[in-house]
N, C-alpha and C. Protein backbone atom coordinates (compact mmCIF):
# COMPACT_ATOMS: atom_id res chain seq x y z
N UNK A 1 -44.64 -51.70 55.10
CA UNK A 1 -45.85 -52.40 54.71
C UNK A 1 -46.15 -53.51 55.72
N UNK A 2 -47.40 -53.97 56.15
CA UNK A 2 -47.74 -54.33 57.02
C UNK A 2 -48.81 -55.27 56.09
N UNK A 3 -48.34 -56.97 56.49
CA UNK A 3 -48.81 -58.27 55.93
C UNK A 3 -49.13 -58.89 57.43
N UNK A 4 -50.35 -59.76 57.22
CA UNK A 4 -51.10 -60.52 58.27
C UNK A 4 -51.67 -61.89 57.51
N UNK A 5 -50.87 -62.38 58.01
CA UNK A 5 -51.14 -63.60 56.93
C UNK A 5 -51.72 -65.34 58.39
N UNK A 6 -52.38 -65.96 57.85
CA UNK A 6 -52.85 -66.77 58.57
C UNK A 6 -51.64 -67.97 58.63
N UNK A 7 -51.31 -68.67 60.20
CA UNK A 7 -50.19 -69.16 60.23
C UNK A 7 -50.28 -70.13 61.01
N UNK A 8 -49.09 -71.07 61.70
CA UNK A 8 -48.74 -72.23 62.26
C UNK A 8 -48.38 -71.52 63.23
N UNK A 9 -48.80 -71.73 64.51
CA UNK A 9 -48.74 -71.13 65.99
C UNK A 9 -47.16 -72.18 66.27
N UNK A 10 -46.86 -73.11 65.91
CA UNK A 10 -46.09 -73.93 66.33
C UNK A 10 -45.13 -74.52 65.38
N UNK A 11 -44.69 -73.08 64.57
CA UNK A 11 -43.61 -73.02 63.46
C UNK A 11 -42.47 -72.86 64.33
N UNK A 12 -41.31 -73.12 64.04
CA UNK A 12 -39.92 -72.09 64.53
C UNK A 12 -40.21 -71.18 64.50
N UNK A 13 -40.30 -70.30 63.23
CA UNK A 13 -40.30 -69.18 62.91
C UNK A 13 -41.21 -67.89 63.69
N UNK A 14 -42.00 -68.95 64.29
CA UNK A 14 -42.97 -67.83 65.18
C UNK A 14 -42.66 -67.84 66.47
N UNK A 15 -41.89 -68.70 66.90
CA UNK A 15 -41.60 -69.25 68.14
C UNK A 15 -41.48 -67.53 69.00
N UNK A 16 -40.59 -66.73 68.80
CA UNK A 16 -40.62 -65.72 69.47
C UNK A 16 -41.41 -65.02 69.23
N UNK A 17 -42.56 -64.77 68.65
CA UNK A 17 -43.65 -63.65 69.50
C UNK A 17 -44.46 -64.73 70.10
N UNK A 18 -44.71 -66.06 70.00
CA UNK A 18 -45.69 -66.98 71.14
C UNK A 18 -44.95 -66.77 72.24
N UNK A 19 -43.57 -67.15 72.39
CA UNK A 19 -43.01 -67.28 73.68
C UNK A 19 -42.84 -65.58 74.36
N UNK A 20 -42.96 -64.64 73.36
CA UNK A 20 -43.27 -63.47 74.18
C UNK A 20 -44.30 -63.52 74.96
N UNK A 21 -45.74 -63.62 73.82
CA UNK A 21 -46.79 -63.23 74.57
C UNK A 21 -46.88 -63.96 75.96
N UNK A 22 -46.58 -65.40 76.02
CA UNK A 22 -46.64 -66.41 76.86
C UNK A 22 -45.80 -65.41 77.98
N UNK A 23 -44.66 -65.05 77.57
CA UNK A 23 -44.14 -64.90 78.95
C UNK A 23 -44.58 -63.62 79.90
N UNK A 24 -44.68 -62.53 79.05
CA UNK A 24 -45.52 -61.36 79.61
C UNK A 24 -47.09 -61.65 79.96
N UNK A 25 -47.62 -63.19 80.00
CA UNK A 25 -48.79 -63.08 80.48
C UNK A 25 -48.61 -63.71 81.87
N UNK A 26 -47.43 -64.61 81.66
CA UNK A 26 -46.99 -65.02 83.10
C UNK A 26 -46.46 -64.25 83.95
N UNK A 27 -46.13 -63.11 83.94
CA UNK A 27 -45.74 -62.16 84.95
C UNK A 27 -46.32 -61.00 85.14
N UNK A 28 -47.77 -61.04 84.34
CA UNK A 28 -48.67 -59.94 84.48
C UNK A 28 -49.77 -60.06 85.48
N UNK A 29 -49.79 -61.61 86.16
CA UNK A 29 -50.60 -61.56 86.98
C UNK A 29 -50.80 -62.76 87.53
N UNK A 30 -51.48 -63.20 88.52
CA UNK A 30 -51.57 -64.58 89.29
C UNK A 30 -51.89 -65.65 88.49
N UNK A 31 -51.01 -66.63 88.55
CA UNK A 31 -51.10 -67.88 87.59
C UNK A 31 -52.15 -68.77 87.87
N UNK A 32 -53.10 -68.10 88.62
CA UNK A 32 -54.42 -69.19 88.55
C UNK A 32 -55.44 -68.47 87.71
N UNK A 33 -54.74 -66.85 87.26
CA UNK A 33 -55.83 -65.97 86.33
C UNK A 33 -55.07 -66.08 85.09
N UNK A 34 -54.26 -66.92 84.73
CA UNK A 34 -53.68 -66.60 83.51
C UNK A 34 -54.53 -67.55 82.18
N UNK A 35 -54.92 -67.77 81.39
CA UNK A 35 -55.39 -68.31 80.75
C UNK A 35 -54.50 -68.31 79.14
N UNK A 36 -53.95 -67.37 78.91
CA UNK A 36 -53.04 -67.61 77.89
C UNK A 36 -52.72 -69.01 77.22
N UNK A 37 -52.66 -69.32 75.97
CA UNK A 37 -52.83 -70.38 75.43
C UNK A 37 -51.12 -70.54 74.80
N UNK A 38 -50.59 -71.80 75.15
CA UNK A 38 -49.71 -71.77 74.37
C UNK A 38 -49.17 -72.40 72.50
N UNK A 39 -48.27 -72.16 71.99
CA UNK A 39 -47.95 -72.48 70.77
C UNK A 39 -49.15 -73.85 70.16
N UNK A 40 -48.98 -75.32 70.82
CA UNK A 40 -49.50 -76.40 70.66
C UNK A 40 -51.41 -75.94 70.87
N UNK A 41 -51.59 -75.33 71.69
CA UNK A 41 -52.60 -74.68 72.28
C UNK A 41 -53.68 -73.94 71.06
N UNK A 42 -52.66 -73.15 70.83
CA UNK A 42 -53.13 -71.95 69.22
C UNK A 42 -53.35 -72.81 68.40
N UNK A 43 -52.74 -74.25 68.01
CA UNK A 43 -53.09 -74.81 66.58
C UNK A 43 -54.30 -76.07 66.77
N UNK A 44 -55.01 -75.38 68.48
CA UNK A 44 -55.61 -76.92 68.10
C UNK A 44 -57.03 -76.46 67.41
N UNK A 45 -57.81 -77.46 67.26
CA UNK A 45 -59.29 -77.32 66.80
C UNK A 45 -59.77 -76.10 67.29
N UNK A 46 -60.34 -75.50 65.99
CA UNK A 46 -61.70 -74.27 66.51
C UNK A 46 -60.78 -72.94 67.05
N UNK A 47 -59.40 -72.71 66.51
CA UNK A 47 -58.66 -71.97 66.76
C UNK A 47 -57.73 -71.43 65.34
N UNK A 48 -57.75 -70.18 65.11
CA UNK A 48 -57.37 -70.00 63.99
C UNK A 48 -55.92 -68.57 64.36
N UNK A 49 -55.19 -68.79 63.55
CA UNK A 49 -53.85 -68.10 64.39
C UNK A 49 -53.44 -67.12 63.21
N UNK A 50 -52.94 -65.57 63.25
CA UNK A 50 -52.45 -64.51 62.43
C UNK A 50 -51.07 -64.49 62.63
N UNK A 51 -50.04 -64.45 61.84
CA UNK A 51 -48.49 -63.42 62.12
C UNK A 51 -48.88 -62.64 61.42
N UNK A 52 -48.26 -61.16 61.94
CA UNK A 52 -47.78 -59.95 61.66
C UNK A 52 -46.40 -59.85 60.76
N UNK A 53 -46.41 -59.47 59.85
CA UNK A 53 -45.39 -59.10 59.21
C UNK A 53 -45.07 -57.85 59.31
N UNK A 54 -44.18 -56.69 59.56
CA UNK A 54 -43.41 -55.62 58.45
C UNK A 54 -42.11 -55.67 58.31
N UNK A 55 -42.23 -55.77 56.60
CA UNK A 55 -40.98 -55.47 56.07
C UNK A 55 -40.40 -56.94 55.98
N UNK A 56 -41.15 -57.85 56.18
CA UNK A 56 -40.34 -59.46 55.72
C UNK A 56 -40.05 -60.00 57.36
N UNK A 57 -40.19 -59.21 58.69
CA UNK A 57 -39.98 -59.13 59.78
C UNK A 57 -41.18 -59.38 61.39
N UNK A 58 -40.99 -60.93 61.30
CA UNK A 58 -42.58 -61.16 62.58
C UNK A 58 -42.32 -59.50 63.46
N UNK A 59 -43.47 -59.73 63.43
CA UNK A 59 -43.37 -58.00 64.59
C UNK A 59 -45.05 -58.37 65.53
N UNK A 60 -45.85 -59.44 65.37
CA UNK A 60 -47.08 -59.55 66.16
C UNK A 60 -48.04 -60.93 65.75
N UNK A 61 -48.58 -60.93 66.67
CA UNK A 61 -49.44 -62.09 65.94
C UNK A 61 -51.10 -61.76 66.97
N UNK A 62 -51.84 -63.08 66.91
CA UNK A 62 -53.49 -62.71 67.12
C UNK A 62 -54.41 -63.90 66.71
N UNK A 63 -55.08 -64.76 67.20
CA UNK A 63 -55.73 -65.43 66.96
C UNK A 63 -57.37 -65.54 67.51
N UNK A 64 -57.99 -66.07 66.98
CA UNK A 64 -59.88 -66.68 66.97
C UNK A 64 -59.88 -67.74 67.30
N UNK A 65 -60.50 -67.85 68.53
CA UNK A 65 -60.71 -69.47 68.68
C UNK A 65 -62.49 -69.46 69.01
N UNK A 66 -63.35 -70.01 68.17
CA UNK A 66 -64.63 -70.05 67.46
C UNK A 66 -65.27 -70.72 69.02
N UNK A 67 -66.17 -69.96 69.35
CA UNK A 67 -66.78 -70.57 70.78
C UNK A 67 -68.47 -71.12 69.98
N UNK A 68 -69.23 -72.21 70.90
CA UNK A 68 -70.19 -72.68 70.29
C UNK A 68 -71.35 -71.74 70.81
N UNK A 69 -71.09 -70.66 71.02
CA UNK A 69 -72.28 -69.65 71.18
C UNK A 69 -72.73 -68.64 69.89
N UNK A 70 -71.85 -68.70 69.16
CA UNK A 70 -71.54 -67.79 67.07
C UNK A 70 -70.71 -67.07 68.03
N UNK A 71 -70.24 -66.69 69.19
CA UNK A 71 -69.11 -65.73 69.37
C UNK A 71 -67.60 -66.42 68.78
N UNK A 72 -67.02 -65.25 69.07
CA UNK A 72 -65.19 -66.17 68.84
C UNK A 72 -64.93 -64.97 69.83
N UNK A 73 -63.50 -65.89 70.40
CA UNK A 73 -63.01 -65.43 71.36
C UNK A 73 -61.75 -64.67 70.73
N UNK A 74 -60.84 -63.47 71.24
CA UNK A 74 -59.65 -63.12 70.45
C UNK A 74 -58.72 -63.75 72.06
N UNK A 75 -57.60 -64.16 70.98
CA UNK A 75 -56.88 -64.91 71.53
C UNK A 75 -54.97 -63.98 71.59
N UNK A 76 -54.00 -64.21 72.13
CA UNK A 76 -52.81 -63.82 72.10
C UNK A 76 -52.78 -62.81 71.18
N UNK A 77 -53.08 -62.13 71.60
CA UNK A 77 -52.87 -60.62 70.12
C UNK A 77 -51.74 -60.06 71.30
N UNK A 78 -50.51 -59.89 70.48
CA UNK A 78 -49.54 -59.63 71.02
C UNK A 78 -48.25 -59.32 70.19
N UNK A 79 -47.88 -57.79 70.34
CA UNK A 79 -46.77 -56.99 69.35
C UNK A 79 -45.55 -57.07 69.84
N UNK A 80 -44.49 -57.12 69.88
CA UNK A 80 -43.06 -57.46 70.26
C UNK A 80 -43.18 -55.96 70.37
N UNK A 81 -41.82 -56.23 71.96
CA UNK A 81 -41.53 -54.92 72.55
C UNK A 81 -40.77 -53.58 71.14
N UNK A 82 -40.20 -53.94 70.65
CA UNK A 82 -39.19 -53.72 69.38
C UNK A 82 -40.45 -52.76 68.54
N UNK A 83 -41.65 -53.35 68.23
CA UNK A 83 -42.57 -52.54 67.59
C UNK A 83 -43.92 -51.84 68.33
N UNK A 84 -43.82 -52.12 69.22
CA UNK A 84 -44.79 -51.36 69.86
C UNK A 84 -44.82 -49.77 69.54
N UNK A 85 -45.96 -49.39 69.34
CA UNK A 85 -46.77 -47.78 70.05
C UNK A 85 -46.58 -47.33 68.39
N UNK A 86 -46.77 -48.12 67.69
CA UNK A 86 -46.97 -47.82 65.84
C UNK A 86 -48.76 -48.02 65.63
N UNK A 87 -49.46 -48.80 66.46
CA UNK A 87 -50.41 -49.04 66.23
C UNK A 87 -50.48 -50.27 65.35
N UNK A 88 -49.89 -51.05 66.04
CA UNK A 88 -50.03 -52.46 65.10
C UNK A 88 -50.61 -53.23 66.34
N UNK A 89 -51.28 -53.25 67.04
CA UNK A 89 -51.89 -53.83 67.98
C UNK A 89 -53.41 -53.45 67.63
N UNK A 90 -53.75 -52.43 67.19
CA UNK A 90 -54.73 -51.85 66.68
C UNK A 90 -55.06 -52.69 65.30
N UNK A 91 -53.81 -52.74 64.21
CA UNK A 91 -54.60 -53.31 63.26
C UNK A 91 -54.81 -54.63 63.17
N UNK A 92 -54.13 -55.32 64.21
CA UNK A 92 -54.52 -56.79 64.28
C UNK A 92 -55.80 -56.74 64.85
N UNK A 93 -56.10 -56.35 65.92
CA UNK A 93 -57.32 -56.38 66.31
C UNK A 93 -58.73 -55.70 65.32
N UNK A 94 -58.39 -54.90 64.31
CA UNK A 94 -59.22 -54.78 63.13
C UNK A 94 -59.29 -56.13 62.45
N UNK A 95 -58.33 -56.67 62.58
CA UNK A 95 -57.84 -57.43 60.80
C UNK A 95 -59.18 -58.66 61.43
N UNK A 96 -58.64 -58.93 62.58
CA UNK A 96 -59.55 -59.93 63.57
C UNK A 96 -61.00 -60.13 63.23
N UNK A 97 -61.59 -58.70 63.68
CA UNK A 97 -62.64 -58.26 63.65
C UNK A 97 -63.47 -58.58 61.91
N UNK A 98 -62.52 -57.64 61.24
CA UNK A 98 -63.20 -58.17 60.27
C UNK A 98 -63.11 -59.45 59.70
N UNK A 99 -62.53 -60.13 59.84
CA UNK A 99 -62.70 -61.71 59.30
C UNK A 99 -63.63 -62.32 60.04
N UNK A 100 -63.67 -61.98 61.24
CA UNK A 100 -64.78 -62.52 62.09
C UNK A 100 -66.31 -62.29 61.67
N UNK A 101 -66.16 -61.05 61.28
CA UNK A 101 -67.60 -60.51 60.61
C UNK A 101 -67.88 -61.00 59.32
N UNK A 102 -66.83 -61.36 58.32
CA UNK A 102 -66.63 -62.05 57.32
C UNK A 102 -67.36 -63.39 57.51
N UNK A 103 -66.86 -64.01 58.53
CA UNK A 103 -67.63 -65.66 58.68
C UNK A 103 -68.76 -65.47 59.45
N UNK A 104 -69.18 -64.32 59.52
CA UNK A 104 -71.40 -64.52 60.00
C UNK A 104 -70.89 -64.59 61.99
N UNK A 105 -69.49 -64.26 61.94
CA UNK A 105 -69.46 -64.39 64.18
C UNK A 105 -70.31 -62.58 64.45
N UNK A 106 -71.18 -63.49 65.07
CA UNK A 106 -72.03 -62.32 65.85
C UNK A 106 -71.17 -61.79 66.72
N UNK A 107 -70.14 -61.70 67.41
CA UNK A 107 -69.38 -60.99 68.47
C UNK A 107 -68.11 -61.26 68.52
N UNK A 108 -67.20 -60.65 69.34
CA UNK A 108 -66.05 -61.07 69.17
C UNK A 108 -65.61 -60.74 70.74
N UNK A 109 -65.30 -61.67 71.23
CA UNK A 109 -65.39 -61.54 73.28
C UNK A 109 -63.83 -61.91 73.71
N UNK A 110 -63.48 -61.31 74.79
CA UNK A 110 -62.25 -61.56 75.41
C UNK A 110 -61.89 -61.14 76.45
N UNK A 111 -60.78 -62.23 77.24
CA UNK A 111 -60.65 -61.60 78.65
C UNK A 111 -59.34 -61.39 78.70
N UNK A 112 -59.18 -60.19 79.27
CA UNK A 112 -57.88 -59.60 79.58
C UNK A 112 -57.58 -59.72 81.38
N UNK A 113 -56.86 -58.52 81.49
CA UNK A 113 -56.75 -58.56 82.77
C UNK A 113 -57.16 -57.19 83.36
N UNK A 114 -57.75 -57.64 84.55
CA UNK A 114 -58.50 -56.24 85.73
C UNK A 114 -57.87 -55.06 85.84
N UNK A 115 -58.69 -54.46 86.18
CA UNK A 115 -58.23 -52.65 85.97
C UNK A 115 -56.97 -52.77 87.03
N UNK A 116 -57.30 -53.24 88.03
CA UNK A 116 -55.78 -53.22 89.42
C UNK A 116 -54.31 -53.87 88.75
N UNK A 117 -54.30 -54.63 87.31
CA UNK A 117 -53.29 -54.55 86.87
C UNK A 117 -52.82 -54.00 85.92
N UNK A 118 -52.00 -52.83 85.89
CA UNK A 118 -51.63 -52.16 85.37
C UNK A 118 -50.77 -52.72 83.87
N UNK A 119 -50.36 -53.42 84.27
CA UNK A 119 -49.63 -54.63 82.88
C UNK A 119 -50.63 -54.53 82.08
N UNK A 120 -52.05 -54.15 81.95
CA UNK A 120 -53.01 -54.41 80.71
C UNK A 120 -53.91 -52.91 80.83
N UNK A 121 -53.27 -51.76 80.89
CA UNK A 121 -53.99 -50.80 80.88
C UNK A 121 -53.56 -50.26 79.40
N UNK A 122 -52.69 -50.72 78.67
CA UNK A 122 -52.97 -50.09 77.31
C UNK A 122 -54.18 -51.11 76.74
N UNK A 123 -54.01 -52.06 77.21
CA UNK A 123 -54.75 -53.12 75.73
C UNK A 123 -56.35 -53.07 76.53
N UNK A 124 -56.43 -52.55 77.59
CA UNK A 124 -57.70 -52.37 77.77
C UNK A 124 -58.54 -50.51 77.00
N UNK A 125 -57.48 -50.26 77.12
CA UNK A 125 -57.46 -48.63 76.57
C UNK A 125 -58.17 -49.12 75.16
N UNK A 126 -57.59 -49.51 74.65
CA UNK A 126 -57.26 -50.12 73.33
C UNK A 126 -58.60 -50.71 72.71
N UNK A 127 -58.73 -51.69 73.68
CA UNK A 127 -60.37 -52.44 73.39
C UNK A 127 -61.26 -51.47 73.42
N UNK A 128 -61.23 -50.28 74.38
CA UNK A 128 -62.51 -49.10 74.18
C UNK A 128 -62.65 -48.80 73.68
N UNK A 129 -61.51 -48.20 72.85
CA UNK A 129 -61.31 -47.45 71.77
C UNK A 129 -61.69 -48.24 70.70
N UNK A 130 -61.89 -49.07 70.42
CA UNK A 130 -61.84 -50.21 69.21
C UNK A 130 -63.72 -50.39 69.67
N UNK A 131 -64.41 -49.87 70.63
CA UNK A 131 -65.73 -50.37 70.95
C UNK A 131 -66.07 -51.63 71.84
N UNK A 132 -65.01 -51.81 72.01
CA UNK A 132 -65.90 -52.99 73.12
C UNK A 132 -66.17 -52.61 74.46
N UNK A 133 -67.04 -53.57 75.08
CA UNK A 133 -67.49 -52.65 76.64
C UNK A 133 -67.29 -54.08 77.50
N UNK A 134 -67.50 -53.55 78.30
CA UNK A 134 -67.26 -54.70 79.66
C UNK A 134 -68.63 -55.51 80.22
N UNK A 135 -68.63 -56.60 80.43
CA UNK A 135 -69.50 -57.17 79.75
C UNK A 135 -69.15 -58.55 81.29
N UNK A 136 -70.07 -59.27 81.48
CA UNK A 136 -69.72 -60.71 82.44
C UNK A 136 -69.32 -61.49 81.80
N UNK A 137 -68.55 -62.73 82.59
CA UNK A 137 -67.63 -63.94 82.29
C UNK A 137 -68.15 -64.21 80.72
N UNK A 138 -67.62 -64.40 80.22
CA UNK A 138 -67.64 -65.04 78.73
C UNK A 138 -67.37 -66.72 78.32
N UNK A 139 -68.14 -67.20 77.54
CA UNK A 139 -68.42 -68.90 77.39
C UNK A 139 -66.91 -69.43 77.96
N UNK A 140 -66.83 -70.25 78.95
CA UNK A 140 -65.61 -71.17 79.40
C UNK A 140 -64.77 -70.56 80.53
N UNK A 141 -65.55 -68.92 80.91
CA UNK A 141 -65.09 -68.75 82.04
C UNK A 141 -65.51 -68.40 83.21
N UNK A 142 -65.21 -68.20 84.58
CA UNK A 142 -65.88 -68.21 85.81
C UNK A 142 -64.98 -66.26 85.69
N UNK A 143 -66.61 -66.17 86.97
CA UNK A 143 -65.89 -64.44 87.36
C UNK A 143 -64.90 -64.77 87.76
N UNK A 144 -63.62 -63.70 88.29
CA UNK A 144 -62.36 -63.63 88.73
C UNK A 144 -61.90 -62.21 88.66
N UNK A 145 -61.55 -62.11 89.83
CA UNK A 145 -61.16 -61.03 90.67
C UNK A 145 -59.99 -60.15 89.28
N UNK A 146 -59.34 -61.08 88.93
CA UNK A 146 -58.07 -60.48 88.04
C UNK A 146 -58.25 -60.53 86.35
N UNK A 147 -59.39 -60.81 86.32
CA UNK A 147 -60.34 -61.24 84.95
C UNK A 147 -61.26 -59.65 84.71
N UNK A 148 -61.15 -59.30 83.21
CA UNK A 148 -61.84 -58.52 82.69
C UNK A 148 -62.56 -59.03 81.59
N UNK A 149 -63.72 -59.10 81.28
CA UNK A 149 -64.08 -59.75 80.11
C UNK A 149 -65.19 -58.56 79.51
N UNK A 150 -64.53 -58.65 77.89
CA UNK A 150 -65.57 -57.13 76.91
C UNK A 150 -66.08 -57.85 75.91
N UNK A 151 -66.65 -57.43 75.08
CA UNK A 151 -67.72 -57.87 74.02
C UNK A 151 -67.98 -56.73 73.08
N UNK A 152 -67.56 -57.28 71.60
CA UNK A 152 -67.48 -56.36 70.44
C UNK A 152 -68.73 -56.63 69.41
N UNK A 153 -69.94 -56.72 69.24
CA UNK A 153 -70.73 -56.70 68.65
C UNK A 153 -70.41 -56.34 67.01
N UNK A 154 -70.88 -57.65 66.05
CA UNK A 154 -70.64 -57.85 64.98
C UNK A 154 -71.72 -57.60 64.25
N UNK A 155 -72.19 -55.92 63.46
CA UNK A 155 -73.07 -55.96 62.58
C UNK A 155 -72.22 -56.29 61.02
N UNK A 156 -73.15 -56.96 60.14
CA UNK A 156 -72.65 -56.84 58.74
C UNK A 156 -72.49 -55.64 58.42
N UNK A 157 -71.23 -55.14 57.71
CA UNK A 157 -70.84 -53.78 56.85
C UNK A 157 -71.72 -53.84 55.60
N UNK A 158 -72.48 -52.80 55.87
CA UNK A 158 -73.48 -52.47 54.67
C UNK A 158 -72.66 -52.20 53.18
């Protein structure tokens, strides 16, 4: 069973999937393209943070940080090596989505990393599949060579 419950980016208890995501974003690509937010980072203002549960067991987490355009940005969505390729990267990025659509966010925008790095060719896979398209710099960022930025369009569910 699979629980997503809204959380403290800067618990103990979460400490290892932040310091995962953190660290696989630092070695996925040039540290002047990294933008990854850390623990203190996730809990500040206008930022709202998910853990992943299965089975009583962190296995992922995922956060919204509310941009002043009605977009929100998705933030560290990131599954521990241990659970990967179950598709729990998938349902965080649903769970996301719909809460986002829940609070009236017209879009839901994010930047990953460029097709030349291979370190983000599932989670770009991933975003297609989920509907988003590729799209220019998004509120707070400049183009960049190692920067991908997509855009998920938020209609209300009839």
């Amino acid at each position: 069973m699979i629980d997503i419950c809204e959380a403290d980016p800067t618990s103990d208890a979460l400490r290892p999937v932040v310091e995962a995501h953190f660290a696989h974003s630092e070695t996925a690509g040039p540290a002047e393209s990294n933008h990854t937010m850390d623990a203190k980072a996730l809990a500040g203002p206008g930022i709202r943070f998910w853990a992943m549960y299965e089975a009583d067991q962190l296995v992922g987490c995922g956060a919204l940080k509310a941009l002043p355009d009605g977009t929100a940005e998705v933030k560290s969505v990131h599954i521990l090596a241990q659970a990967r390729g179950r598709g729990l990267a998938r349902k965080m990025m649903i769970h996301l989505a719909d809460l986002a659509r829940t609070d009236g966010i017209s879009a839901l925008v994010l930047e990953t990393g460029a097709t030349h790095l291979p370190e983000y060719d599932a989670a770009r896979k991933l975003y297609e599949a989920l509907g988003y398209s590729y799209c220019g710099p998004i509120y707070g960022y400049e183009a960049d060579p190692n920067s991908a930025f997509m855009r998920l369009g938020l209609e209300p569910r009839p």
